[in-house]
Protein backbone atom coordinates (compact mmCIF):
# COMPACT_ATOMS: atom_id res chain seq x y z
CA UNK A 1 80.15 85.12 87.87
CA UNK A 2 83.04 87.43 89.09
CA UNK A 3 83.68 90.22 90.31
CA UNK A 4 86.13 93.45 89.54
CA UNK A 5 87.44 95.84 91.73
CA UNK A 6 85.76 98.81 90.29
CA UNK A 7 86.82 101.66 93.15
CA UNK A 8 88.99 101.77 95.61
CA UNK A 9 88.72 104.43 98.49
CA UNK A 10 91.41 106.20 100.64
CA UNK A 11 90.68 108.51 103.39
CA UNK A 12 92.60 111.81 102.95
CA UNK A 13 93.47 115.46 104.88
CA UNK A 14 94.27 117.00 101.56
CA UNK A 15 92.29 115.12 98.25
CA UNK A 16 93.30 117.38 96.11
CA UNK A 17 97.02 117.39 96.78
CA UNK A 18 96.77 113.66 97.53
CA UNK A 19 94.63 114.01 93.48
CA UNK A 20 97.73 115.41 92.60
CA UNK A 21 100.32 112.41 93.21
CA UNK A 22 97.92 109.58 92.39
CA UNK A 23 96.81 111.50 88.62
CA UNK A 24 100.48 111.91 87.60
CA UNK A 25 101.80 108.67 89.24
CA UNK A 26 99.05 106.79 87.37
CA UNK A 27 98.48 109.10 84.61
CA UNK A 28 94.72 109.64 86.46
CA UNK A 29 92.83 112.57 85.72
CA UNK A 30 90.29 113.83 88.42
CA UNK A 31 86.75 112.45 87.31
CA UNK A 32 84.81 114.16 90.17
CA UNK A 33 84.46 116.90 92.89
CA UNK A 34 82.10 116.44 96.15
CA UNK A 35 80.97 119.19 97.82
CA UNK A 36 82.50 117.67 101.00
CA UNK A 37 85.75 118.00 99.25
CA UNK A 38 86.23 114.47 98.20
CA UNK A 39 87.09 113.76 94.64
CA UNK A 40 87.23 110.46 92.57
CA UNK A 41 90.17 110.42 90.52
CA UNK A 42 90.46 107.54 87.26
CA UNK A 43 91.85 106.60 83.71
CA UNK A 44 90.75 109.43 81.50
CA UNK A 45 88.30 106.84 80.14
CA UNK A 46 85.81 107.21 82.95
CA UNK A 47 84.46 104.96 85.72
CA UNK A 48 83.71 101.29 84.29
CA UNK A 49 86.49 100.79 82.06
CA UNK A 50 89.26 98.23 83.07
CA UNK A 51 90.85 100.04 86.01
CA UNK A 52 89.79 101.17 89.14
CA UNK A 53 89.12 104.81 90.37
CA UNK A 54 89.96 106.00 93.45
CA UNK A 55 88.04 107.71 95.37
CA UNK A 56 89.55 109.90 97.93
CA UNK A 57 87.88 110.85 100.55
CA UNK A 58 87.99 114.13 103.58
CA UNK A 59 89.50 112.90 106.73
CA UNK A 60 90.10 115.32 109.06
CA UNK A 61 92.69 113.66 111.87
CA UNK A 62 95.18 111.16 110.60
CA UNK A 63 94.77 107.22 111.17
CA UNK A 64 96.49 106.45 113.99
CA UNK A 65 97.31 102.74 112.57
CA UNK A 66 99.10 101.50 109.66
CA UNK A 67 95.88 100.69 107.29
CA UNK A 68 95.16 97.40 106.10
CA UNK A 69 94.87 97.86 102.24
CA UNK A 70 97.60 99.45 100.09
CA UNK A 71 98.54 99.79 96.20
CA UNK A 72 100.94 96.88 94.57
CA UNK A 73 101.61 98.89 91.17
CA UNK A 74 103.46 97.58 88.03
CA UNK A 75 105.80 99.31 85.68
CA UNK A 76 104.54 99.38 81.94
CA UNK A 77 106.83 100.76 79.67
CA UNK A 78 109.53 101.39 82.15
CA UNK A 79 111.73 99.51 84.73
CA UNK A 80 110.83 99.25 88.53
CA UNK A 81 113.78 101.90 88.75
CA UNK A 82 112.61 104.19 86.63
CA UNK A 83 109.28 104.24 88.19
CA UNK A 84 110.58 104.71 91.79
CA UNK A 85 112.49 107.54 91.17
CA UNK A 86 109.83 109.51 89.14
CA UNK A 87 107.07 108.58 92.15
CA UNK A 88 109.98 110.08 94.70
CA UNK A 89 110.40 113.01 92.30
CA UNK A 90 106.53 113.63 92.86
CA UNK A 91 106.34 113.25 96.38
CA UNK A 92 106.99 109.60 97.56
CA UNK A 93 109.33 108.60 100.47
CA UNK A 94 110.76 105.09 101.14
CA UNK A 95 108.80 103.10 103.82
CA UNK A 96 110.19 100.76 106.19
CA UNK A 97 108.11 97.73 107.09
CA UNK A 98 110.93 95.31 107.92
CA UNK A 99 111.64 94.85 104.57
CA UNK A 100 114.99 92.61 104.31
CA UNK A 101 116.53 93.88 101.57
CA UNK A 102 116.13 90.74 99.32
CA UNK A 103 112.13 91.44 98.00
CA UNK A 104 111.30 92.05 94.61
CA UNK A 105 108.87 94.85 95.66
CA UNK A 106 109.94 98.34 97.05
CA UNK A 107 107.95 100.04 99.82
CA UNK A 108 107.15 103.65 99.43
CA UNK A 109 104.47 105.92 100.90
CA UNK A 110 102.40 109.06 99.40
CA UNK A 111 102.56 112.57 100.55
CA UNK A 112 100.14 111.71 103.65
CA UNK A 113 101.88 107.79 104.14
CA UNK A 114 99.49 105.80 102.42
CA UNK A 115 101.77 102.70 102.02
CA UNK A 116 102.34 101.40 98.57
CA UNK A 117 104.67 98.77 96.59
CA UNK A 118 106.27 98.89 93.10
CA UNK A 119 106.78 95.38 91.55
CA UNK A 120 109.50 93.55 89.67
CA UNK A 121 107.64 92.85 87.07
CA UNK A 122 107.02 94.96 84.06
CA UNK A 123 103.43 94.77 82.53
CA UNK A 124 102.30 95.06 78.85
CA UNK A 125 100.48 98.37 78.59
């Protein structure tokens, strides 16, 4: 037996601004509100399906460390191009981890520096 990522959670000072970026970055819709203000955001189809939600969670004071998980993220009907400028038209800066130059990846980070890296390689929808 396997397993499959099914959720992945991100602490956050503002979910639903943070809600914002992820849904239209990943064409996510916002699947559910906490009364804590934490929401879980996911494909339209629900929780279950083939793709992970993301669950982002109320975090008062920032992290003070550079976390240890963070998206790698696929173009699907687009170029790697494409897709970084429309995620720095919604809110993404470029991130410098000591990046050479020569990688196939580029590093950006969310509105609250969540790190995050758009592949090379296109996917099939």
């Amino acid at each position: 037996m396997a397993l499959r990522l099914s959720e992945i959670v991100l602490e956050s000072r503002s979910p639903e601004a943070l809600a914002r970026f992820w849904c239209a970055a990943l064409d996510y819709v916002v699947l559910d509100r906490e009364e804590d203000g934490s929401l879980e955001i996911g494909p339209s189809s629900g929780f279950g399906g083939p793709q992970p939600t993301i669950i982002l969670s109320t975090r008062d004071e920032p992290t003070q460390h550079r976390g240890r998980l963070h998206f790698d993220l696929n173009a699907l009907a687009s170029t790697q191009e494409e897709e970084i400028e429309r995620l720095r038209a919604l809110g993404a800066t470029d991130l410098d981890v000591g990046q050479s130059g020569d990688e196939s990846w580029v590093v950006l980070q969310d509105p609250e520096g969540n790190a995050f890296c758009v592949l090379k390689a296109v996917l099939e929808p």
